[in-house]
C-alpha atoms as a PDB file:
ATOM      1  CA  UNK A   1      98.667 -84.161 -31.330  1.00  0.00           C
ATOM      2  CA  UNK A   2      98.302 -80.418 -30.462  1.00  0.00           C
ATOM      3  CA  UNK A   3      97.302 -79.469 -27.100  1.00  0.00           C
ATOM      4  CA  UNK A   4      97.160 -76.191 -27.967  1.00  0.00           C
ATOM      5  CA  UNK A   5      93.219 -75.879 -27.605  1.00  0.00           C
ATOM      6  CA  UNK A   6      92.088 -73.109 -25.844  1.00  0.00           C
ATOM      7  CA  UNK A   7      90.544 -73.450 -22.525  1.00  0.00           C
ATOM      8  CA  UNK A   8      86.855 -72.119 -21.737  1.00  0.00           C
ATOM      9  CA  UNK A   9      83.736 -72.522 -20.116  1.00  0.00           C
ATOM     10  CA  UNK A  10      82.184 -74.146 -23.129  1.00  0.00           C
ATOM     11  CA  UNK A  11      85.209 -76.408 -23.256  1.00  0.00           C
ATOM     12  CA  UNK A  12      86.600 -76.759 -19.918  1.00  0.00           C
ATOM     13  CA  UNK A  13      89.173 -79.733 -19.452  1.00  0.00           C
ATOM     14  CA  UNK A  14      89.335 -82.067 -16.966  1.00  0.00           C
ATOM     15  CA  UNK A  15      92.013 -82.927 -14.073  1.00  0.00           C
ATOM     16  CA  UNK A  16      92.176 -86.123 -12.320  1.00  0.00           C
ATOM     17  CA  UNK A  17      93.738 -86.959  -9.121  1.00  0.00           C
ATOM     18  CA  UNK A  18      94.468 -90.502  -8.554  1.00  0.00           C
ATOM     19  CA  UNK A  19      95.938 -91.658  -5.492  1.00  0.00           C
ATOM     20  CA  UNK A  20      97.018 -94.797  -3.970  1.00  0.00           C
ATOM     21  CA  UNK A  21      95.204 -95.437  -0.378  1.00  0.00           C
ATOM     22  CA  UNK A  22      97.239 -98.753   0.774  1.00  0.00           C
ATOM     23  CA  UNK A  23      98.381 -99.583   4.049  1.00  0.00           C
ATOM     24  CA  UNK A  24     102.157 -98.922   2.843  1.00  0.00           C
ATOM     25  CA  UNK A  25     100.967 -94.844   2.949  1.00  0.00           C
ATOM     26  CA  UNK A  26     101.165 -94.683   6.263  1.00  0.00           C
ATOM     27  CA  UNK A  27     104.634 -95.045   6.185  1.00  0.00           C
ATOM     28  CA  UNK A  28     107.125 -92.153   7.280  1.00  0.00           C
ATOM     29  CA  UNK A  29     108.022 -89.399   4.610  1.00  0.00           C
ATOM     30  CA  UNK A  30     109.813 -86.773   4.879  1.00  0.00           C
ATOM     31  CA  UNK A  31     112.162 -84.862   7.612  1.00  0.00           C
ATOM     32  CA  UNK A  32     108.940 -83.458   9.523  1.00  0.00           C
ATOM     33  CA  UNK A  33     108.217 -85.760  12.810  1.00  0.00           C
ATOM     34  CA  UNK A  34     105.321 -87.935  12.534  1.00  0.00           C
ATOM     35  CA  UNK A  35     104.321 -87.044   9.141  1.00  0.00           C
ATOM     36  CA  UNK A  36     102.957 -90.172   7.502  1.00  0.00           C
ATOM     37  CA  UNK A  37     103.216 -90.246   3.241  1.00  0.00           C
ATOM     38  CA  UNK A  38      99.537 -90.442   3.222  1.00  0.00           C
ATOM     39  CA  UNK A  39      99.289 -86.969   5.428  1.00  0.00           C
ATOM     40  CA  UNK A  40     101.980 -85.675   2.875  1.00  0.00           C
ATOM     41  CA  UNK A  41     100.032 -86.456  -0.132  1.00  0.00           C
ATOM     42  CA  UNK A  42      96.407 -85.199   1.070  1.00  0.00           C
ATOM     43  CA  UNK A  43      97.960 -81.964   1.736  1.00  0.00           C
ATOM     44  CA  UNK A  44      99.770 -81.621  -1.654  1.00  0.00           C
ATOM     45  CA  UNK A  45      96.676 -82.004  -3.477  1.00  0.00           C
ATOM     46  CA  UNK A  46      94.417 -79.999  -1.395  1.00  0.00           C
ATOM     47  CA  UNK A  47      97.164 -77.395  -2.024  1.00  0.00           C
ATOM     48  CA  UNK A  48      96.750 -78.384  -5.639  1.00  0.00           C
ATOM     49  CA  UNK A  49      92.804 -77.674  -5.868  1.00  0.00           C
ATOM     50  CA  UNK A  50      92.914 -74.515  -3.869  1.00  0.00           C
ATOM     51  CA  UNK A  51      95.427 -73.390  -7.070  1.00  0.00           C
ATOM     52  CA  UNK A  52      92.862 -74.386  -9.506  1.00  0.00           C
ATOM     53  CA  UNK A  53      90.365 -72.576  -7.456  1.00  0.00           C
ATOM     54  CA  UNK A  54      92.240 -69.259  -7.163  1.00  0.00           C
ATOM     55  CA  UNK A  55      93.031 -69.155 -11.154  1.00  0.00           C
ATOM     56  CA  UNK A  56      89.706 -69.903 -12.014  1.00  0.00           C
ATOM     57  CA  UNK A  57      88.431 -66.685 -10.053  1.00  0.00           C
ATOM     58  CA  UNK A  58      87.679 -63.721 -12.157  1.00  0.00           C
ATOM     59  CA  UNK A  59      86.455 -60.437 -10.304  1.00  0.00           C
ATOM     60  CA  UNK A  60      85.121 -62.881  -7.505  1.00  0.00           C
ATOM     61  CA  UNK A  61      83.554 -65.170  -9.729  1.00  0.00           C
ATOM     62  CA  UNK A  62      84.642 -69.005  -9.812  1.00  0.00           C
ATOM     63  CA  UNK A  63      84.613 -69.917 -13.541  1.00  0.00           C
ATOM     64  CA  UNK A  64      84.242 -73.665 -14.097  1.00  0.00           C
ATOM     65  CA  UNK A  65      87.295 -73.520 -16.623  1.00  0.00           C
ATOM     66  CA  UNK A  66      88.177 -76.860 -15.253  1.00  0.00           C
ATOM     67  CA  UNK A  67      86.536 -80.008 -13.873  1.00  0.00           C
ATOM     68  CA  UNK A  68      88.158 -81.711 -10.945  1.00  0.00           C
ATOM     69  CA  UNK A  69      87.885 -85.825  -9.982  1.00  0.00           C
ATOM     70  CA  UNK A  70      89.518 -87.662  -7.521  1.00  0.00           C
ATOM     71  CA  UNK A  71      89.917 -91.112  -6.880  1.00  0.00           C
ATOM     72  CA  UNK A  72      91.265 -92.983  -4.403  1.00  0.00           C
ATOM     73  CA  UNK A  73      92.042 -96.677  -4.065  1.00  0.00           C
ATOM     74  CA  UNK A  74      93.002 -99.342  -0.950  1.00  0.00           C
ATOM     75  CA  UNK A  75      90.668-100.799   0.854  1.00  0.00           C
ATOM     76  CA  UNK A  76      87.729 -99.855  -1.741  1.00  0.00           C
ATOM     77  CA  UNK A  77      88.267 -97.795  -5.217  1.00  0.00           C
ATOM     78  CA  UNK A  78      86.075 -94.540  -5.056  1.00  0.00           C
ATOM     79  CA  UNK A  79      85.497 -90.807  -5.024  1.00  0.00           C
ATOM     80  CA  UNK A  80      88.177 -89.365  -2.441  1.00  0.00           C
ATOM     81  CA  UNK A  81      86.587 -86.509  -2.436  1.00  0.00           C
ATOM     82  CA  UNK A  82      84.409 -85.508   0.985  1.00  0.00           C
ATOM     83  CA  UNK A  83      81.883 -83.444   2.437  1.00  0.00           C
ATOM     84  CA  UNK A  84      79.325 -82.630   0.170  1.00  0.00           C
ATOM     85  CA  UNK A  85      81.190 -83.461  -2.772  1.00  0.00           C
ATOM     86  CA  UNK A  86      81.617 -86.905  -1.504  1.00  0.00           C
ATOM     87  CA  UNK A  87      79.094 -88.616  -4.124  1.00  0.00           C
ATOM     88  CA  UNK A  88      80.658 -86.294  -7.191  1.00  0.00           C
ATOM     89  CA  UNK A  89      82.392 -88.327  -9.421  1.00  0.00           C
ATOM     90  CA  UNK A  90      83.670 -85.329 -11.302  1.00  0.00           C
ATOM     91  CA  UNK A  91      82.840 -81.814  -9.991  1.00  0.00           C
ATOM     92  CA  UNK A  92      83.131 -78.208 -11.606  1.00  0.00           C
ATOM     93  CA  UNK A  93      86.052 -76.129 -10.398  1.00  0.00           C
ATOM     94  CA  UNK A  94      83.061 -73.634  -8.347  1.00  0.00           C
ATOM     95  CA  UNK A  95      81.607 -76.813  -7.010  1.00  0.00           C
ATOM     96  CA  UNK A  96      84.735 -77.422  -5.626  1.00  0.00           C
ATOM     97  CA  UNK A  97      85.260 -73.927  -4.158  1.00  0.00           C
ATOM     98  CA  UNK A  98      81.792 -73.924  -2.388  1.00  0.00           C
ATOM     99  CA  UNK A  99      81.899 -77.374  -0.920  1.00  0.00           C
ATOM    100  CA  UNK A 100      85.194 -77.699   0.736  1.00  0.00           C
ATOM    101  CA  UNK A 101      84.902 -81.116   3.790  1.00  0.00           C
ATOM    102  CA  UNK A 102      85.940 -78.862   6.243  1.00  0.00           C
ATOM    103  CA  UNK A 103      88.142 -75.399   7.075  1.00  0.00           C
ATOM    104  CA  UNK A 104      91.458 -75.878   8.913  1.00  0.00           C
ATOM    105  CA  UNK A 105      93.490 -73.079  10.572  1.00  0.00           C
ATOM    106  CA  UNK A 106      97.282 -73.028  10.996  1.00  0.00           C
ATOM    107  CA  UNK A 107     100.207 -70.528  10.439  1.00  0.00           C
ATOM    108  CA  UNK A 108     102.628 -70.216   7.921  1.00  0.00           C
ATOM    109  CA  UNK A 109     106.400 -68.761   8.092  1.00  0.00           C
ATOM    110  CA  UNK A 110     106.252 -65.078   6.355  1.00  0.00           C
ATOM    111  CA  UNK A 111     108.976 -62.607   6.092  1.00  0.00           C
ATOM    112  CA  UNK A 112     109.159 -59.949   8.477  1.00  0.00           C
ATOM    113  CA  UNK A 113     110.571 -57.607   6.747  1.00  0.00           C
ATOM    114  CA  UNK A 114     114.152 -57.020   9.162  1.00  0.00           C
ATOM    115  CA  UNK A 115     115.386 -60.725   7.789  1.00  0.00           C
ATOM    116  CA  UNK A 116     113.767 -62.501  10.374  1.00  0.00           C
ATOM    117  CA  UNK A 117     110.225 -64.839   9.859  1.00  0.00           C
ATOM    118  CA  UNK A 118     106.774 -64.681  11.653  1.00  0.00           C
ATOM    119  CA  UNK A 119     104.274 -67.089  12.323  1.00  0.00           C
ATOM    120  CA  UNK A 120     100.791 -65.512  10.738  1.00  0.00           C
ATOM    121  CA  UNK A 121      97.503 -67.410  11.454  1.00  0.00           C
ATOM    122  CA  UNK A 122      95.994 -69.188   7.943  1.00  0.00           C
ATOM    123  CA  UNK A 123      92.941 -71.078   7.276  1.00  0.00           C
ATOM    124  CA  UNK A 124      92.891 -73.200   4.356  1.00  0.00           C
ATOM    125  CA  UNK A 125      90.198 -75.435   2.465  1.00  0.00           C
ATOM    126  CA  UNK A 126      90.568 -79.046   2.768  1.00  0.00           C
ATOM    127  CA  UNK A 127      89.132 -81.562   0.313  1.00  0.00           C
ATOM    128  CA  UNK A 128      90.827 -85.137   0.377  1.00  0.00           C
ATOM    129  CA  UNK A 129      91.607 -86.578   4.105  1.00  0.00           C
ATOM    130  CA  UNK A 130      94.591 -88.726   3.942  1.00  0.00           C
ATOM    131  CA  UNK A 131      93.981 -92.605   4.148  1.00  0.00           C
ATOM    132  CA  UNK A 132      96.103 -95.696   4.298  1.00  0.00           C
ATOM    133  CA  UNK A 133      94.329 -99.192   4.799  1.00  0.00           C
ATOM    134  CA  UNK A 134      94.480-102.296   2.207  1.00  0.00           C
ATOM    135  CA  UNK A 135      96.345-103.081  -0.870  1.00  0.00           C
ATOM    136  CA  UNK A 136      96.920-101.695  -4.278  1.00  0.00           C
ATOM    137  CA  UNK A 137      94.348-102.331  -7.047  1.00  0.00           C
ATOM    138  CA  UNK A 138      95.971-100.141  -9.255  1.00  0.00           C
ATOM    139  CA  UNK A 139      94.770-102.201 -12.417  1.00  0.00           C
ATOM    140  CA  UNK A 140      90.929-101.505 -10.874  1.00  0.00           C
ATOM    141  CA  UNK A 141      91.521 -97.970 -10.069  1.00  0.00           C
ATOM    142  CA  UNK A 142      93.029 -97.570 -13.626  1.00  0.00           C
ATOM    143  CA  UNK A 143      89.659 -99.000 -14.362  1.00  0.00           C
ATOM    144  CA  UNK A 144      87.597 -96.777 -12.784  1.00  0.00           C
ATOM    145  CA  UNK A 145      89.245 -93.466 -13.879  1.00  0.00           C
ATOM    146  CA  UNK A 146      88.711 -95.069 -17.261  1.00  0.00           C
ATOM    147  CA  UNK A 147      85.345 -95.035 -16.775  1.00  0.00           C
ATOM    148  CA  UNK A 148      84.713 -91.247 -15.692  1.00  0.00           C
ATOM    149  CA  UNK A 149      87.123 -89.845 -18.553  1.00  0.00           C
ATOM    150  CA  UNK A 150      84.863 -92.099 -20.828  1.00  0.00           C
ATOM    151  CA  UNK A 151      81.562 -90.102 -19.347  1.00  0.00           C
ATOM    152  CA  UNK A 152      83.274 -87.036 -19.296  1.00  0.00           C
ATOM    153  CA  UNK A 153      84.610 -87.152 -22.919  1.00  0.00           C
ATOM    154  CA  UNK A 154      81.159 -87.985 -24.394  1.00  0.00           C
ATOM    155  CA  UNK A 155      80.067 -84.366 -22.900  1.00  0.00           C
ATOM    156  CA  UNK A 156      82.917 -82.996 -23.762  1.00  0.00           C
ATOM    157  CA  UNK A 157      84.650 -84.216 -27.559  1.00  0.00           C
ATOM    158  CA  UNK A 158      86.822 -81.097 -28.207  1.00  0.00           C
ATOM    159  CA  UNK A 159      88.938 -78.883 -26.194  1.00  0.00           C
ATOM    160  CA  UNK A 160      92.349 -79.560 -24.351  1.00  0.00           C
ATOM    161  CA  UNK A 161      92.636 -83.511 -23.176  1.00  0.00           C
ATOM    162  CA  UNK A 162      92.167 -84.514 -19.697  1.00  0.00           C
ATOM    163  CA  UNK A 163      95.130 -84.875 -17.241  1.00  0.00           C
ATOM    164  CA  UNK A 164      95.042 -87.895 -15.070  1.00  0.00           C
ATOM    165  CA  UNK A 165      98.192 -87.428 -12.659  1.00  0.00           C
ATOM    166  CA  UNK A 166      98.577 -90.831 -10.550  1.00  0.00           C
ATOM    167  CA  UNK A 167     100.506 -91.085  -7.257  1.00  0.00           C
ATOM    168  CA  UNK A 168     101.942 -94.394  -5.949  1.00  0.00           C
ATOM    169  CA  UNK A 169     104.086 -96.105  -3.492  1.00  0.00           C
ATOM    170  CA  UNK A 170     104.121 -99.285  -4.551  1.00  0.00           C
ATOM    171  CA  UNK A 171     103.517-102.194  -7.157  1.00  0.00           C
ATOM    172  CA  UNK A 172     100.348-102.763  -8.087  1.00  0.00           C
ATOM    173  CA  UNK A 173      98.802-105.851  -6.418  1.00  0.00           C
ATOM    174  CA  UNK A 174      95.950-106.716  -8.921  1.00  0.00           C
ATOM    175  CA  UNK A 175      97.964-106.996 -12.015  1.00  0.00           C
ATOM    176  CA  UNK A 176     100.386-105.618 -14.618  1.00  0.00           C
ATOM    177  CA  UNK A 177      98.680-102.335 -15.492  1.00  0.00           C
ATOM    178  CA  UNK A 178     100.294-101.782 -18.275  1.00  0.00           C
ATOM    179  CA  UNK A 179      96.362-102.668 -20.190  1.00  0.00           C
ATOM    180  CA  UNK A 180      94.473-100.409 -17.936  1.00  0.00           C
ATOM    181  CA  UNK A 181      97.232 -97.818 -18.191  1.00  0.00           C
ATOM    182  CA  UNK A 182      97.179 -97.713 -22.346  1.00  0.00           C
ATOM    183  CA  UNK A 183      93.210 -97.928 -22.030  1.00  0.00           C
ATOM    184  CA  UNK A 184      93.067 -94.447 -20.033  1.00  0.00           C
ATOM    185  CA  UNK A 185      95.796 -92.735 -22.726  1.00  0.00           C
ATOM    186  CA  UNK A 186      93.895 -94.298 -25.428  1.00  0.00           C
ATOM    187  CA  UNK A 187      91.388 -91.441 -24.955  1.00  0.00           C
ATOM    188  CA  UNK A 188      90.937 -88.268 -26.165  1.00  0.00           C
ATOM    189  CA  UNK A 189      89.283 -85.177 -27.536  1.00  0.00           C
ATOM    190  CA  UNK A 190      89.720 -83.351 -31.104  1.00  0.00           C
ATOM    191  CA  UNK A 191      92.935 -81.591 -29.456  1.00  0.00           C
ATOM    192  CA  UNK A 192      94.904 -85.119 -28.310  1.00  0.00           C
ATOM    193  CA  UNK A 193      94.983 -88.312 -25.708  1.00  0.00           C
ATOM    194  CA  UNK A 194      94.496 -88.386 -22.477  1.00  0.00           C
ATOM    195  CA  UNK A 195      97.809 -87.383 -20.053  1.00  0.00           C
ATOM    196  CA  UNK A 196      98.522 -89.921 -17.853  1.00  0.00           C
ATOM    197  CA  UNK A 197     101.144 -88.544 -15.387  1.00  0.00           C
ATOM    198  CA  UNK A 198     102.980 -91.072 -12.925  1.00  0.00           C
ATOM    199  CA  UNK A 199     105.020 -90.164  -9.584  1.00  0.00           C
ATOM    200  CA  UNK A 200     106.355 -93.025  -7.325  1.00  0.00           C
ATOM    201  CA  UNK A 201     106.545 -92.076  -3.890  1.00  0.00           C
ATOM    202  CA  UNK A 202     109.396 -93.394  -1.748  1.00  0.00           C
ATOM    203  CA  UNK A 203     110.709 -92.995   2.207  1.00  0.00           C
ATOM    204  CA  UNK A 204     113.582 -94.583   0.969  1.00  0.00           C
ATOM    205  CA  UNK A 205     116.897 -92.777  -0.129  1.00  0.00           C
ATOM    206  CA  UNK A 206     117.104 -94.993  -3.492  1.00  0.00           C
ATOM    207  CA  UNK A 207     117.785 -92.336  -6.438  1.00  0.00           C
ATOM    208  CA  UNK A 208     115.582 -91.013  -7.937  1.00  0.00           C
ATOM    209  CA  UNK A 209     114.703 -90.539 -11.402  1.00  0.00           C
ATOM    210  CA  UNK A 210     112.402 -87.321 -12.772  1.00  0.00           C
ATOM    211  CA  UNK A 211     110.796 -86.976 -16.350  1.00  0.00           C
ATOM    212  CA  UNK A 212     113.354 -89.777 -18.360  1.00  0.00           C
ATOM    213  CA  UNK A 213     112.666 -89.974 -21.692  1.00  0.00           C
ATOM    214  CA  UNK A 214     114.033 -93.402 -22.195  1.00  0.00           C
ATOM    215  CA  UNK A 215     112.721 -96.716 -20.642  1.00  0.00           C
ATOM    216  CA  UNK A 216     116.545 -97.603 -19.816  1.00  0.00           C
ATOM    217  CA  UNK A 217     116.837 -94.556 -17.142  1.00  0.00           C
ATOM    218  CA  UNK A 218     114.193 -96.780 -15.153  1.00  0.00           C
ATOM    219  CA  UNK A 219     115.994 -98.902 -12.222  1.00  0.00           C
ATOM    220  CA  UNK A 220     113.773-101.977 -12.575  1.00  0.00           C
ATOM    221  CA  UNK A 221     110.992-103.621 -14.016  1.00  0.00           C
ATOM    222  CA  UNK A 222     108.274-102.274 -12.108  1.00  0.00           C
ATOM    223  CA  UNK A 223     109.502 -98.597 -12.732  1.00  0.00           C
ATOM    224  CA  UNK A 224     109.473 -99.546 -16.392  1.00  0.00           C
ATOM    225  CA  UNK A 225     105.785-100.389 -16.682  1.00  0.00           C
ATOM    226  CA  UNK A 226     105.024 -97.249 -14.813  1.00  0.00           C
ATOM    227  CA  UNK A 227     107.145 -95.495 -17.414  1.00  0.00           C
ATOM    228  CA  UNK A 228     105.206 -97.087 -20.299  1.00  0.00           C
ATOM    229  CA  UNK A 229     102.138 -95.940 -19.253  1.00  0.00           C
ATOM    230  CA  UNK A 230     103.420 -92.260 -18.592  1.00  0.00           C
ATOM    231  CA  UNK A 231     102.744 -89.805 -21.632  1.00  0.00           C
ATOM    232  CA  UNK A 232     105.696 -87.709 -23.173  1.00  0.00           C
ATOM    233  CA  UNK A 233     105.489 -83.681 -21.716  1.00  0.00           C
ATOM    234  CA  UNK A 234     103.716 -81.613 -24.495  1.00  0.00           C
ATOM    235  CA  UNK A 235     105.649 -78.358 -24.861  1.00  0.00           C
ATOM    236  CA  UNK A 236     103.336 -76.704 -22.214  1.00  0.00           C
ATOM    237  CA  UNK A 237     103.789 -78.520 -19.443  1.00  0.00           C
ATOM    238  CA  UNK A 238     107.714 -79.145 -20.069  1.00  0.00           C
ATOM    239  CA  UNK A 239     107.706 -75.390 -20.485  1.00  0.00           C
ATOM    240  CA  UNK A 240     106.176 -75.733 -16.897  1.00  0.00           C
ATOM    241  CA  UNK A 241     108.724 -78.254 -15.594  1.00  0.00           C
ATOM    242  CA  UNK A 242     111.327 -75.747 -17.140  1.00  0.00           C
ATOM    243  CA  UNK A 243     110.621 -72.889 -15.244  1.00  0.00           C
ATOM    244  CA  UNK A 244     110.507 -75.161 -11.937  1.00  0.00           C
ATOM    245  CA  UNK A 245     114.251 -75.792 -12.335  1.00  0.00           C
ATOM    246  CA  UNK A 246     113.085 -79.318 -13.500  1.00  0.00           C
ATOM    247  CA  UNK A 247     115.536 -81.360 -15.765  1.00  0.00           C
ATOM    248  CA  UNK A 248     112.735 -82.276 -18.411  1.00  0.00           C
ATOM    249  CA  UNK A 249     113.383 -82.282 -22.549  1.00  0.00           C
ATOM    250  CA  UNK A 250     111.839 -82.979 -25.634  1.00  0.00           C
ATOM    251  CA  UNK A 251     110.936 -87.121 -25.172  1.00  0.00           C
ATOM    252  CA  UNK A 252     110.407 -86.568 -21.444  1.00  0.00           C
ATOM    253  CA  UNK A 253     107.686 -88.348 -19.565  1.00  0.00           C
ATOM    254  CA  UNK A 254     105.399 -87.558 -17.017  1.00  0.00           C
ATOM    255  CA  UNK A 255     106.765 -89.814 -14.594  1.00  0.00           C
ATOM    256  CA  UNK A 256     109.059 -89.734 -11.291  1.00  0.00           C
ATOM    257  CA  UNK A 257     110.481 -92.622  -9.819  1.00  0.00           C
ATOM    258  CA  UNK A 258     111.774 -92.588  -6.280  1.00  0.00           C
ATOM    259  CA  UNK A 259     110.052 -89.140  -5.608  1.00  0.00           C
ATOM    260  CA  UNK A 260     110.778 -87.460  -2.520  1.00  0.00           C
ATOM    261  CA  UNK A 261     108.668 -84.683  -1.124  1.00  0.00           C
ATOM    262  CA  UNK A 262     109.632 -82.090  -2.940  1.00  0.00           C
ATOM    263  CA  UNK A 263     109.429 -84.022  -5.932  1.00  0.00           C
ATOM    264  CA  UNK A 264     105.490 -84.733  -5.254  1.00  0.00           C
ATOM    265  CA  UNK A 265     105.193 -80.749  -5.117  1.00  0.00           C
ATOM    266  CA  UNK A 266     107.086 -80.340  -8.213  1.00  0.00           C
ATOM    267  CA  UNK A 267     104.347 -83.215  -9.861  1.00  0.00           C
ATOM    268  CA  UNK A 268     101.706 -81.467  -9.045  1.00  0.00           C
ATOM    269  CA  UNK A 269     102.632 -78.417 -10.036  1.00  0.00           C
ATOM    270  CA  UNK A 270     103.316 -78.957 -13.570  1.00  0.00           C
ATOM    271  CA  UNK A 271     100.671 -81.105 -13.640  1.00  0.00           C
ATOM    272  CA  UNK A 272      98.067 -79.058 -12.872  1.00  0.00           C
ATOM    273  CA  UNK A 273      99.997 -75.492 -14.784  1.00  0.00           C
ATOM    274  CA  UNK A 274      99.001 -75.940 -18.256  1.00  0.00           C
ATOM    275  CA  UNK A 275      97.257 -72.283 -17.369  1.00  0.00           C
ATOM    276  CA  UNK A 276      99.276 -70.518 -15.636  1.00  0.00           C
ATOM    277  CA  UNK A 277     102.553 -71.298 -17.994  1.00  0.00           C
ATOM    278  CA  UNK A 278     100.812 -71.440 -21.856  1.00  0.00           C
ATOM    279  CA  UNK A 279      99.601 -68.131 -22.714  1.00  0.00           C
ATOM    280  CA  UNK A 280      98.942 -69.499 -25.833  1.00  0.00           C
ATOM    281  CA  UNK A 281      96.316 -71.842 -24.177  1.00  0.00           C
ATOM    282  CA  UNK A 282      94.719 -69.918 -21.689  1.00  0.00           C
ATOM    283  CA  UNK A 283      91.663 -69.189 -20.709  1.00  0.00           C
ATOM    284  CA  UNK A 284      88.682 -66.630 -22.158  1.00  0.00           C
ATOM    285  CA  UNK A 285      88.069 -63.430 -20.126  1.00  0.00           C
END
């Protein structure tokens, strides 16, 4: 399989977020006070789609070279998406640049210039609100993604594969998904299957394991069904993990076990950087 097609407006490709909702996300995570995995998480993908957003503009014009779906699963297993993009099961990257839920304003820590730091005001687009309630129907959620890239795909036969990059932080608690998992990677376009990426979140300090590429790196079962349904890194994105400092070689898989928060960063970062790392790949003027 190739993934080397090139990436246009008459073949965009498709990113999925998927993210586990549980109870068990509102958990500590991290070193900053009060943050709760679940607050981690929204922000790292909201971070994530504002990326997307920014390398999809071209001289102030959003350019739907990707379609964007998120899906979130706890209580229910739905759209996590909100505001007006709440009833979008999968929405064009300039869809998701006009419709942010809401605007939120903050500061970030910039150099000043005499090796100091100060605190300049920023307002940012948020997308997904963080949300921890109910269990972990991972095997239904699988499901369900199944379902869109199976919509999608019909529109959309050639062109480079959809990504579907999963975060969890725990077992799933409707099943081995080890069927539902090889049903979504099953899938594919003229170019290749269906990415299915996998990160474990964890508040504990158990080690962690990034991008193995053999099922015996994995600490215990459950990371080794995760690991089985993670695809190996096509040169792209390990080029992408590469150039994060990220141990990752030929054989790796998508998949972190244990992740801490920079971890999760790292995740969706070469998730989402087939663009901005393959030339080769990218997208038409």
């Amino acid at each position: 399989m190739a993934y080397t097609a090139q990436i246009t407006r008459a073949n965009p490709t498709l990113i999925v977020f998927l993210l586990d909702q549980s109870g068990s996300m509102a958990d500590p995570f991290g070193a900053e006070q009060g943050a709760r995995k679940a607050d981690f998480v929204a922000r790292a993908v909201n971070h994530a789609l504002h990326d997307l957003v920014i390398r999809c503009t071209k001289t102030e014009e959003v350019r739907d070279y990707y379609h964007v779906a998120v899906v979130g699963y706890g209580r229910a297993v739905g759209v996590g998406l909100g505001g007006a993009l709440a009833g979008f099961g999968v929405a064009p990257v300039s869809a998701v640049a006009d419709n942010p839920a809401r605007i939120e304003s903050g500061y970030r820590r910039v150099p000043d210039g005499a090796g100091g730091f100060v605190e300049m005001p920023v307002r940012f687009p948020v997308w997904v609100h963080p949300q921890a309630e109910g269990g972990t129907p991972m095997c239904r959620a699988l499901g369900h993604v199944r379902e869109i890239l199976e919509g999608w795909l019909s529109a959309h036969p050639r062109g480079f594969p959809p990504t579907v990059l999963h975060l969890t932080d725990g077992e799933s608690s409707d099943g081995d998904p080890g069927e539902a998992g090889a049903a979504v990677m099953s899938l594919g376009t003229d170019d290749g299957r269906v990415l299915l990426f996998n990160c474990h979140v964890s508040a504990s300090r158990s080690r962690k394991v990034e991008y193995p590429s053999e099922e015996s790196q994995c600490p215990d079962g459950f990371a080794r069904s995760l690991f089985r349904i993670s695809s190996t890194l096509p040169k792209n994105f390990l080029d992408a993990a590469q150039q994060l400092g990220v141990t990752a070689a030929d054989g790796s898989r998508g998949f972190v076990f244990n992740a801490d928060p920079s971890s999760v960063v790292q995740f969706y970062e070469i998730g989402t950087s087939l663009t901005g790392m393959a030339p080769h790949i990218w997208m038409e003027e």
